[in-house]
Protein backbone atom coordinates (compact mmCIF):
# COMPACT_ATOMS: atom_id res chain seq x y z
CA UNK A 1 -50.06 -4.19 8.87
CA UNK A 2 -48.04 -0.74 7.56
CA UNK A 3 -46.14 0.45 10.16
CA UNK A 4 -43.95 4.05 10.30
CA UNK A 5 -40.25 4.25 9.58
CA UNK A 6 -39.54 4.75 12.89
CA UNK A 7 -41.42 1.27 13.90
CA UNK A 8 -39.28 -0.38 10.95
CA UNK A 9 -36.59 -2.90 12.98
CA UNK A 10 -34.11 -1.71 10.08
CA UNK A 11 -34.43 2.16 11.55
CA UNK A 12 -34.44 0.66 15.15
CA UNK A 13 -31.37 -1.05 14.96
CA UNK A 14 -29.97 1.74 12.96
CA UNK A 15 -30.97 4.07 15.47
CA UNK A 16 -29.19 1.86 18.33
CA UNK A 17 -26.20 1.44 16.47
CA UNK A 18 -25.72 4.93 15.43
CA UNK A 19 -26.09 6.07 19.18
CA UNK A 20 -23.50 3.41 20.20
CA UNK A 21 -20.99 4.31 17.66
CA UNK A 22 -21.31 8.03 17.98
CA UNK A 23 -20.63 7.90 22.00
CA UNK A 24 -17.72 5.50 21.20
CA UNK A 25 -15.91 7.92 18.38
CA UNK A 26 -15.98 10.58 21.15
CA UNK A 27 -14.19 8.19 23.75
CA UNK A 28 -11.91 7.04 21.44
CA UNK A 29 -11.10 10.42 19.98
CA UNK A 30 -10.94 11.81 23.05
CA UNK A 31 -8.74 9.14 24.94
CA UNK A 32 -6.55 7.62 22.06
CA UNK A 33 -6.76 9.91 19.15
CA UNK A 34 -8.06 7.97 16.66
CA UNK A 35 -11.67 7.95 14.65
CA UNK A 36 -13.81 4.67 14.83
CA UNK A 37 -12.83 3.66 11.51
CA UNK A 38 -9.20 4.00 12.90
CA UNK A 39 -10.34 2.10 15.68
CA UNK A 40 -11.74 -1.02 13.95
CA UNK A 41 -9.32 -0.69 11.54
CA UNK A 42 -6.71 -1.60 14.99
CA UNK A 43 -9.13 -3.31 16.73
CA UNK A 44 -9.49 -5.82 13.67
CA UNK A 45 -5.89 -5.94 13.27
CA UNK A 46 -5.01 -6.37 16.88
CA UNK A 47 -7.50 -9.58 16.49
CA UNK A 48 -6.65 -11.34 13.41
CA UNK A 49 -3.23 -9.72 11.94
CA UNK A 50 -2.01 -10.30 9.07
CA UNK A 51 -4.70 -9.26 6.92
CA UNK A 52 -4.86 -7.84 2.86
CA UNK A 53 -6.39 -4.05 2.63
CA UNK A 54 -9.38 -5.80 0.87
CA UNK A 55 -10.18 -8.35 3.34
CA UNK A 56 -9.98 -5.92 5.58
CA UNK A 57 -12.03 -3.27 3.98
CA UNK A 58 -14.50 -6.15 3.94
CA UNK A 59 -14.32 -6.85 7.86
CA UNK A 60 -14.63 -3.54 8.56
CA UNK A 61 -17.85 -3.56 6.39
CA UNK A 62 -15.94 -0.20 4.43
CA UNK A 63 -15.14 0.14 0.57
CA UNK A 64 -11.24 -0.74 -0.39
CA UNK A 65 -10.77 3.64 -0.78
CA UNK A 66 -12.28 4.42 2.79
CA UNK A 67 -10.02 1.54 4.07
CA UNK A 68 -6.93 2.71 2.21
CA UNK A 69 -7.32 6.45 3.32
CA UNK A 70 -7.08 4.79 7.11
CA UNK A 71 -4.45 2.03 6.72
CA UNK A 72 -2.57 5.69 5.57
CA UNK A 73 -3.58 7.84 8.67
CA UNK A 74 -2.57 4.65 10.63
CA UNK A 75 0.92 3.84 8.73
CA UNK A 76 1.46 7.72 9.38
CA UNK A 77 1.48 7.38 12.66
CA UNK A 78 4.01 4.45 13.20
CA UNK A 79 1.01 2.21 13.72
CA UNK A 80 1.20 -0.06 11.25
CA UNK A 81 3.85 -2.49 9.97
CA UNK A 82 3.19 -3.74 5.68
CA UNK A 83 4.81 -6.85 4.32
CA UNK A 84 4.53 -8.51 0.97
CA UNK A 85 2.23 -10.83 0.52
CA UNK A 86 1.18 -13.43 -2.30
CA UNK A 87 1.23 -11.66 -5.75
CA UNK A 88 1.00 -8.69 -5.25
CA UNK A 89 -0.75 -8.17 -1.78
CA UNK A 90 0.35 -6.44 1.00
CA UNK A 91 -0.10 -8.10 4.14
CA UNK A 92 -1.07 -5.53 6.78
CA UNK A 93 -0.34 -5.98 10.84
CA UNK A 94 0.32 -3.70 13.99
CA UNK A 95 3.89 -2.40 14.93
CA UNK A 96 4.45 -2.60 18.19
CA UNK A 97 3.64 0.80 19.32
CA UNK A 98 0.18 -0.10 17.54
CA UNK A 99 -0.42 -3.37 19.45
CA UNK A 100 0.48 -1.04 22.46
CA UNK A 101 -2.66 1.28 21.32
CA UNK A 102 -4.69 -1.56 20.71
CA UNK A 103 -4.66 -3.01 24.09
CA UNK A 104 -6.18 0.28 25.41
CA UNK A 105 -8.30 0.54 23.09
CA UNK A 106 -9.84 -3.27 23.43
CA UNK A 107 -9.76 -2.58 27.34
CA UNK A 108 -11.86 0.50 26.67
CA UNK A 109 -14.25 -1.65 24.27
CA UNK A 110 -15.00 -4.56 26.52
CA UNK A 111 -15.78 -1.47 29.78
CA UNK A 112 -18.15 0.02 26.81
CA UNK A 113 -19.93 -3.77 26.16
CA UNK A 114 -20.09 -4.55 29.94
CA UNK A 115 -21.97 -1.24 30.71
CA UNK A 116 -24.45 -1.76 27.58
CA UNK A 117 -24.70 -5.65 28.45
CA UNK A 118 -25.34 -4.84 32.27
CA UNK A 119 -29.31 -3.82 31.67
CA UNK A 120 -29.56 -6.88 30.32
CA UNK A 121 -30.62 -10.37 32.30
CA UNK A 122 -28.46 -13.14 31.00
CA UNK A 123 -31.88 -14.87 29.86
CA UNK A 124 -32.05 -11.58 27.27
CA UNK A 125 -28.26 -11.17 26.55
CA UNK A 126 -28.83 -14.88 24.97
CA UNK A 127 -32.03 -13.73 23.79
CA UNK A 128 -30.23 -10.81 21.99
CA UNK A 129 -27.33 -12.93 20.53
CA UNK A 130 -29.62 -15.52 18.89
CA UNK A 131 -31.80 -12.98 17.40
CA UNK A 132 -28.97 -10.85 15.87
CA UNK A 133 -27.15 -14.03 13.96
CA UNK A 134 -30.48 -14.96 12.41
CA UNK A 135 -30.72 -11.00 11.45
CA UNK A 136 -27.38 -11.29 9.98
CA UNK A 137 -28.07 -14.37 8.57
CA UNK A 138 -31.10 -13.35 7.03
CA UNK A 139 -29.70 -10.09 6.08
CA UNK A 140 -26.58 -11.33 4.22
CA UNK A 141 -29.11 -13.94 2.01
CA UNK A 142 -31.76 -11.18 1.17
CA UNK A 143 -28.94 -8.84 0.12
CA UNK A 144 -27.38 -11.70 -2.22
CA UNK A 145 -30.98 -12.38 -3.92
CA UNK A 146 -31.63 -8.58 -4.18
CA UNK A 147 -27.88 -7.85 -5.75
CA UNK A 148 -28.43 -6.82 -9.45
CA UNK A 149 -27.77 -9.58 -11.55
């Protein structure tokens, strides 16, 4: 059965995700000043601190130059704080005023999930969960057997 782009689950979720992330770069810009890769850039470092510019690149799901352009708009601003790492890494974590920033911004976050989450019965929030980690799952495997060789 052929089906439309706009009936392929790839577009769907794209769709979804796009919306989601557009209405949260306007809150965010609007109420903190910063972009949405700013914002999971803090958000990621709020949560797991220290962390290299490549692993982090790869959390945020963003190429090492995207990432570095940030970390710089971020370090700019005082939020930042850089130590050396093994080698030579540089280990990357919040300075206080940035911890500061990220607490608003996670509060902000979690009132953004609770009002998507709330049209959805607990039944279908579990539902939702399992189905996304076996997307993920499935996604990450398909993309390693389809990766040029």
């Amino acid at each position: 059965m052929s089906v439309t782009i706009t009936e392929l689950l790839s577009f769907r979720l794209h769709q979804v995700a796009n919306a989601i992330s557009r209405s949260a770069a306007t809150r965010y810009r609007r109420d903190f000043d910063v972009s949405l890769g700013e914002w999971r850039t803090i958000a990621l470092l709020g949560a797991e601190a220290p962390l290299s510019l490549n692993r982090l690149a790869r959390l945020a799901s963003l190429d090492k130059g995207q990432m570095s352009r940030v970390v710089t708009k971020l370090d700019e601003r005082g939020l930042l704080l850089r130590e050396s790492g093994a080698g030579r890494t540089t280990q990357l974590s919040l300075s206080r005023k940035g911890k500061a920033l990220y607490k608003g911004l996670i509060e902000a976050a979690n009132e953004r999930n609770d009002a998507f989450l709330v049209c959805l019965t607990e039944q279908e929030r579990q539902v939702l969960d399992s189905a996304l980690t076996k997307l993920a799952t499935l996604a990450r495997a398909l993309e390693r057997q389809e990766a040029p060789r």
